[in-house]
N, C-alpha and C. Protein backbone atom coordinates (compact mmCIF):
# COMPACT_ATOMS: atom_id res chain seq x y z
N UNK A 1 49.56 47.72 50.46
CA UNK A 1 50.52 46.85 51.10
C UNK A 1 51.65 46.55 50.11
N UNK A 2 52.91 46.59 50.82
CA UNK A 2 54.22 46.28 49.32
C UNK A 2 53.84 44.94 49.11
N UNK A 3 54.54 45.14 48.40
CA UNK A 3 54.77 43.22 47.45
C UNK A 3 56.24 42.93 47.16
N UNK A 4 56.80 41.99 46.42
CA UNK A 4 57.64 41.66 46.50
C UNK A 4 57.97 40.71 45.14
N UNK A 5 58.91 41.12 44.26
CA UNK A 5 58.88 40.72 42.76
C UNK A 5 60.04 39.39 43.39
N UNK A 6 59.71 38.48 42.76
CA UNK A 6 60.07 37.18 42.91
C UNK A 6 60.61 36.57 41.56
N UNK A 7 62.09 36.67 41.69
CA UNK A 7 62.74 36.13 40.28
C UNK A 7 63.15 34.74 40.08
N UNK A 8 62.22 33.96 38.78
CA UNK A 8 62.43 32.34 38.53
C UNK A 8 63.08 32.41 37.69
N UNK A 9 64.33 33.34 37.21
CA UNK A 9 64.71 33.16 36.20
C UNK A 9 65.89 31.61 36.24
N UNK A 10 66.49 31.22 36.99
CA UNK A 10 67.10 29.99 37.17
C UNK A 10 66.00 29.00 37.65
N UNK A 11 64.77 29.10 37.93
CA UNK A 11 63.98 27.86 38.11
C UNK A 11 63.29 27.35 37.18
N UNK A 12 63.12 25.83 37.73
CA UNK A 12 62.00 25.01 36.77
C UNK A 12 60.51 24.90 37.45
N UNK A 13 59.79 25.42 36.61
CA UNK A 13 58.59 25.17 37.33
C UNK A 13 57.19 24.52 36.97
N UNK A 14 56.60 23.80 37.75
CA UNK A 14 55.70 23.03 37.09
C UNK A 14 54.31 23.01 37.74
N UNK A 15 53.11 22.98 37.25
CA UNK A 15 51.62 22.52 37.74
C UNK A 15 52.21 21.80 38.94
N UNK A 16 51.54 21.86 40.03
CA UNK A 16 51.50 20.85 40.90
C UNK A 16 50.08 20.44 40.97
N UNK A 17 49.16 21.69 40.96
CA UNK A 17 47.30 21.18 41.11
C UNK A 17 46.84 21.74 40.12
N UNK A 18 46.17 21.78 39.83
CA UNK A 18 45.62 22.52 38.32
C UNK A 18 44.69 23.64 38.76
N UNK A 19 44.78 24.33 37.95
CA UNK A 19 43.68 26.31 38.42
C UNK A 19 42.40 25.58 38.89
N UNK A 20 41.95 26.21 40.09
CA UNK A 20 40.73 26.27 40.97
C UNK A 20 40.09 27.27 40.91
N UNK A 21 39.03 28.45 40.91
CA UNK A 21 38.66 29.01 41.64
C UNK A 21 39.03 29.53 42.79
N UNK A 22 39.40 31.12 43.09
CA UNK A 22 39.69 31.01 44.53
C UNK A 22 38.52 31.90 45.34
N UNK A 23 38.32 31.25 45.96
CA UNK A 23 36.85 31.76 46.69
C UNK A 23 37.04 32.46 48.02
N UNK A 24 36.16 33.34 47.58
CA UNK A 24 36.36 34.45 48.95
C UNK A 24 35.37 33.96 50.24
N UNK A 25 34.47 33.27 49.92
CA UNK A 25 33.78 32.69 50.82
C UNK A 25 33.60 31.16 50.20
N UNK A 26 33.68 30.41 51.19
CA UNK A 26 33.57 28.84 50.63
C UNK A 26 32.43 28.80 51.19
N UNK A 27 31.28 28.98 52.17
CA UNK A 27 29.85 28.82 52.38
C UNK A 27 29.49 29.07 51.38
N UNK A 28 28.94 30.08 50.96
CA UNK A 28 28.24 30.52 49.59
C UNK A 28 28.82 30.31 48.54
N UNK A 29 30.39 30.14 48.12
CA UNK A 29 31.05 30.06 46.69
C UNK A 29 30.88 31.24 45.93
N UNK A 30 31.68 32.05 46.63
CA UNK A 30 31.46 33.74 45.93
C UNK A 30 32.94 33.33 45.62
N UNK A 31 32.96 33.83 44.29
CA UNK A 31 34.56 33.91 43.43
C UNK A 31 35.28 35.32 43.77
N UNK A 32 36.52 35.13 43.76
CA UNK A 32 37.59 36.38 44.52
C UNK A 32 37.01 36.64 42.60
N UNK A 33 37.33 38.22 42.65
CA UNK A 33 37.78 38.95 41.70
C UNK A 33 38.52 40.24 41.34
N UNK A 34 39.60 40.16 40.62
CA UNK A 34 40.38 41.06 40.23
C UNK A 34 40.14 42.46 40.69
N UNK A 35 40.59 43.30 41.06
CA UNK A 35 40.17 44.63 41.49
C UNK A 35 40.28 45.77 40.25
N UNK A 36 41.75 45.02 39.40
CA UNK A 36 41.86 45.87 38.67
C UNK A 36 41.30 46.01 36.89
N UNK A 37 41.05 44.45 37.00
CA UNK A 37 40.37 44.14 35.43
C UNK A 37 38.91 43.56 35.81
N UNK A 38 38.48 43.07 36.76
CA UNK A 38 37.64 42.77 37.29
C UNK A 38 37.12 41.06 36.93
N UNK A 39 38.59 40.46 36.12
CA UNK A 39 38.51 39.09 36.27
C UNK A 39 38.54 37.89 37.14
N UNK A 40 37.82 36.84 37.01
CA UNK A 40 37.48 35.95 37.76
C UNK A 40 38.69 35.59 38.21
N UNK A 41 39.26 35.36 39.37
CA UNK A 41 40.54 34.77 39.81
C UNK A 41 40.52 33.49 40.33
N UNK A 42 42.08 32.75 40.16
CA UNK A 42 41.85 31.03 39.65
C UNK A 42 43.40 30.58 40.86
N UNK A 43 43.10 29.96 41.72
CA UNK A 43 44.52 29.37 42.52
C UNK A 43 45.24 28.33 41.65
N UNK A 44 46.65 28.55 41.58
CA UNK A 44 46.71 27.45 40.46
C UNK A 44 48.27 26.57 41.83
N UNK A 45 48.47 25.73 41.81
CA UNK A 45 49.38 25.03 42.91
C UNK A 45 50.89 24.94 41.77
N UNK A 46 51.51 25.53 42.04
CA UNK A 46 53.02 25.68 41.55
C UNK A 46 54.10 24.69 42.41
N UNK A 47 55.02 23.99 42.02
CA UNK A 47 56.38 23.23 42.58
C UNK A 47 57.66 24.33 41.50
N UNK A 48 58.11 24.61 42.25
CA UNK A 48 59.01 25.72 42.18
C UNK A 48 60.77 25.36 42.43
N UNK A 49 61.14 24.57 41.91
CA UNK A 49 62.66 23.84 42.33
C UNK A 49 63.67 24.80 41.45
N UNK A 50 64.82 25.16 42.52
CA UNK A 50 65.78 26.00 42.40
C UNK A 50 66.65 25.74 42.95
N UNK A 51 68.33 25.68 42.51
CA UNK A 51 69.22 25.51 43.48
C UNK A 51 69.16 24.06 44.58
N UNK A 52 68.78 23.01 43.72
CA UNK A 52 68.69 22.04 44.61
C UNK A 52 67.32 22.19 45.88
N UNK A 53 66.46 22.86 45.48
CA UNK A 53 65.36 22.66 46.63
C UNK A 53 63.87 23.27 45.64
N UNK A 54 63.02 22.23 46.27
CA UNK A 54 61.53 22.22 45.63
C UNK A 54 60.76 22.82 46.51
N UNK A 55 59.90 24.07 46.26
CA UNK A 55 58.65 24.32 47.12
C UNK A 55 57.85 24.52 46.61
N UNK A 56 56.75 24.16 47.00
CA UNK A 56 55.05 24.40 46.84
C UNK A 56 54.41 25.68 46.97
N UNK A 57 54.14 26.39 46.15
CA UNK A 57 53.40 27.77 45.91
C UNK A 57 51.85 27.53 45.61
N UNK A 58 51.08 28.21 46.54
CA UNK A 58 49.74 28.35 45.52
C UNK A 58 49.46 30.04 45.30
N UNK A 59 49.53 30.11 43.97
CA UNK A 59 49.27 31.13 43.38
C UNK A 59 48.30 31.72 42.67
N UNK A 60 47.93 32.85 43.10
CA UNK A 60 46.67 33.28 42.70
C UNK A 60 46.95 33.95 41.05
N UNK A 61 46.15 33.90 40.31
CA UNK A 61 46.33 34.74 39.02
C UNK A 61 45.09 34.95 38.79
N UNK A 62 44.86 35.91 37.62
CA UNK A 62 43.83 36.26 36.66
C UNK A 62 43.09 35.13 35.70
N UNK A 63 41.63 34.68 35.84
CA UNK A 63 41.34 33.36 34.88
C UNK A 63 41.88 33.85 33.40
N UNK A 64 41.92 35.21 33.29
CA UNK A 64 42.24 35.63 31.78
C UNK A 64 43.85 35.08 31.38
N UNK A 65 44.60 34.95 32.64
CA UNK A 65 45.85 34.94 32.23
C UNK A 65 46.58 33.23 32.50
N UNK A 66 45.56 32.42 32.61
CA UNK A 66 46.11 31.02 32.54
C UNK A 66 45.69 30.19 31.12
N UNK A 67 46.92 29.77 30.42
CA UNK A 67 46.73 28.77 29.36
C UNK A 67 45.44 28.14 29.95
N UNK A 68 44.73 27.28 29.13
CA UNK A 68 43.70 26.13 29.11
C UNK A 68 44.28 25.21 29.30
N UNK A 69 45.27 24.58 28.99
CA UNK A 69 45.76 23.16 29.29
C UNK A 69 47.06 22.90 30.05
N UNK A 70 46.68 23.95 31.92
CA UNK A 70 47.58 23.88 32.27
C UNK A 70 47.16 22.23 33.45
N UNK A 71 47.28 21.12 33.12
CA UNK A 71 47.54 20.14 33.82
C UNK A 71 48.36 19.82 35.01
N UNK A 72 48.43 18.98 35.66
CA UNK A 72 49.63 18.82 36.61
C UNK A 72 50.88 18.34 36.07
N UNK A 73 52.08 18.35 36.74
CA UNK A 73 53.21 17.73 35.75
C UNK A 73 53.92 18.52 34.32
N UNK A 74 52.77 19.53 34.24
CA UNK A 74 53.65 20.01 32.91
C UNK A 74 54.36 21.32 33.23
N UNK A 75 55.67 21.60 32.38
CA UNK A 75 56.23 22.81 32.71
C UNK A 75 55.71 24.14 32.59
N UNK A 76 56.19 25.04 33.23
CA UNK A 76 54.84 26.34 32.91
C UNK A 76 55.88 27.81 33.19
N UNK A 77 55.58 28.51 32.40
CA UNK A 77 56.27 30.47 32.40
C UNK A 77 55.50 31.10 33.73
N UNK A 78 56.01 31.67 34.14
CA UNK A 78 54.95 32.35 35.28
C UNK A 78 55.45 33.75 35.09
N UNK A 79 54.59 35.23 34.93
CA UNK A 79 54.73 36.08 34.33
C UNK A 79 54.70 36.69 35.48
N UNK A 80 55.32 37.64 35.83
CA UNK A 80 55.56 38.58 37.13
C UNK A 80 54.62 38.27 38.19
N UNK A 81 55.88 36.93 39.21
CA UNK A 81 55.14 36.43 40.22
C UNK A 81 55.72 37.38 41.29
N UNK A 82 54.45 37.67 42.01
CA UNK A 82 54.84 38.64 43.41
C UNK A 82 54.59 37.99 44.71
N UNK A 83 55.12 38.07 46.09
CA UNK A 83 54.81 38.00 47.12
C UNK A 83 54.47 39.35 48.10
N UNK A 84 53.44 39.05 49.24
CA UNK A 84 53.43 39.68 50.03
C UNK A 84 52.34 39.70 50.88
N UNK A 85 53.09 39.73 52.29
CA UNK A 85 52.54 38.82 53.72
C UNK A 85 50.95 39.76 54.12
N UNK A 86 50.56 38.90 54.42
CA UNK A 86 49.16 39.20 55.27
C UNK A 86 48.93 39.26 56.55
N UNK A 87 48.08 39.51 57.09
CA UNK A 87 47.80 39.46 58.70
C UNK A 87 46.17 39.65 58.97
N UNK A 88 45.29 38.75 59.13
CA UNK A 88 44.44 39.12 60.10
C UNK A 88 43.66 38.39 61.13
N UNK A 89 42.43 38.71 61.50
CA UNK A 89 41.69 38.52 62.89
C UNK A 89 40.45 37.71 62.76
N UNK A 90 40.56 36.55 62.78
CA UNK A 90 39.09 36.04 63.09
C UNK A 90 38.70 35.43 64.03
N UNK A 91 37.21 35.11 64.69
CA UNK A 91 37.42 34.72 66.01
C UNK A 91 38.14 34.71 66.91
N UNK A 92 38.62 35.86 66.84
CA UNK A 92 40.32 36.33 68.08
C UNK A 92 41.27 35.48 68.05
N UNK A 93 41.10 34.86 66.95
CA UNK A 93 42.85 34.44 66.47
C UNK A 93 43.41 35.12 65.13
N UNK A 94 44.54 35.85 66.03
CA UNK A 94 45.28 36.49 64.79
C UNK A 94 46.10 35.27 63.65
N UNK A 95 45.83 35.45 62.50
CA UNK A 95 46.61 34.64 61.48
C UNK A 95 47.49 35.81 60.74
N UNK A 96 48.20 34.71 59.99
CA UNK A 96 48.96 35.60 59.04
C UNK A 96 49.98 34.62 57.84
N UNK A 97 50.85 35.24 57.03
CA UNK A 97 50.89 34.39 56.03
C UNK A 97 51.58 34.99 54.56
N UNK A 98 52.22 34.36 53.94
CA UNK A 98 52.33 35.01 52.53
C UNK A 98 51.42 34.44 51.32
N UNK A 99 50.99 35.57 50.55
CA UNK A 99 50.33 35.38 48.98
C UNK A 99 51.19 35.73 48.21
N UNK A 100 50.90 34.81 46.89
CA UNK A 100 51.26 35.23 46.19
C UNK A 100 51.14 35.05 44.66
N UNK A 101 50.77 36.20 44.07
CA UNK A 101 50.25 36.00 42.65
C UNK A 101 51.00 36.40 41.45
N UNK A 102 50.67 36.21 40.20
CA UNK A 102 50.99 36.12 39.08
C UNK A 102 50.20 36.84 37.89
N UNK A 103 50.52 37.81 37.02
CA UNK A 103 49.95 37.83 36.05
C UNK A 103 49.62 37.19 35.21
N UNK A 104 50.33 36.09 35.16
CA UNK A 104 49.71 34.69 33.76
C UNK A 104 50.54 33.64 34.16
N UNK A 105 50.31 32.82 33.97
CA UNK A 105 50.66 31.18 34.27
C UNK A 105 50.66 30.39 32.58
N UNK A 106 51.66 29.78 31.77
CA UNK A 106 51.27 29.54 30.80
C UNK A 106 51.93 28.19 30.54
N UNK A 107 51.53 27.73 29.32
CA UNK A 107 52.44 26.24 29.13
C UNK A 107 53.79 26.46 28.59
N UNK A 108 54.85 25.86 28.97
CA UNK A 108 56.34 26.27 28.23
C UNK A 108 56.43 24.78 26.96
N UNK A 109 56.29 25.14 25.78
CA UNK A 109 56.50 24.03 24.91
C UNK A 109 55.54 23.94 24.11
């Protein structure tokens, strides 16, 4: 599926929730993992303000590639953040949606 390279180079960006786990099943608590390094993957909640407007991202990354002391409130680098939309079927309701992840999430300072 394409993706879509997403440039912050004029934004400020900051923790909004701090890295979670992102779970592929929340019944059981099976952890998503990386396909390509085969690391544990972590949702981390981004505020993203540019050009006079703030939005809320939750972004998936690599646990390998997030600082330790990424808190809420603090400023943060986000290393080749991508988008790109989803679509599917459960209980015969179609959903759909954009993801979007990051190679590393880090502290700026």
């Amino acid at each position: 599926m394409a993706s879509f390279k997403i440039d912050l180079s004029t934004a400020v960006v900051f923790v909004a929730t701090a890295p979670a786990p992102k779970l592929v099943n929340k019944k059981t608590g099976e952890v998503a993992v990386d396909a390509e390094t085969g690391a544990k993957m972590m949702t981390v909640g981004l505020l993203v303000s540019d050009e006079g407007q703030g939005d809320l991202y939750q972004v998936s990354v690599p646990e390998t590639g997030i600082s330790d002391d990424l808190t809420p409130g603090i400023p943060v680098a986000v290393t080749a953040l991508r988008a790109r939309d989803w679509e599917n079927e459960f209980n015969g309701q179609k959903r759909h949606g954009i993801a979007f992840r990051a190679m590393a999430i880090t502290r700026v300072g």
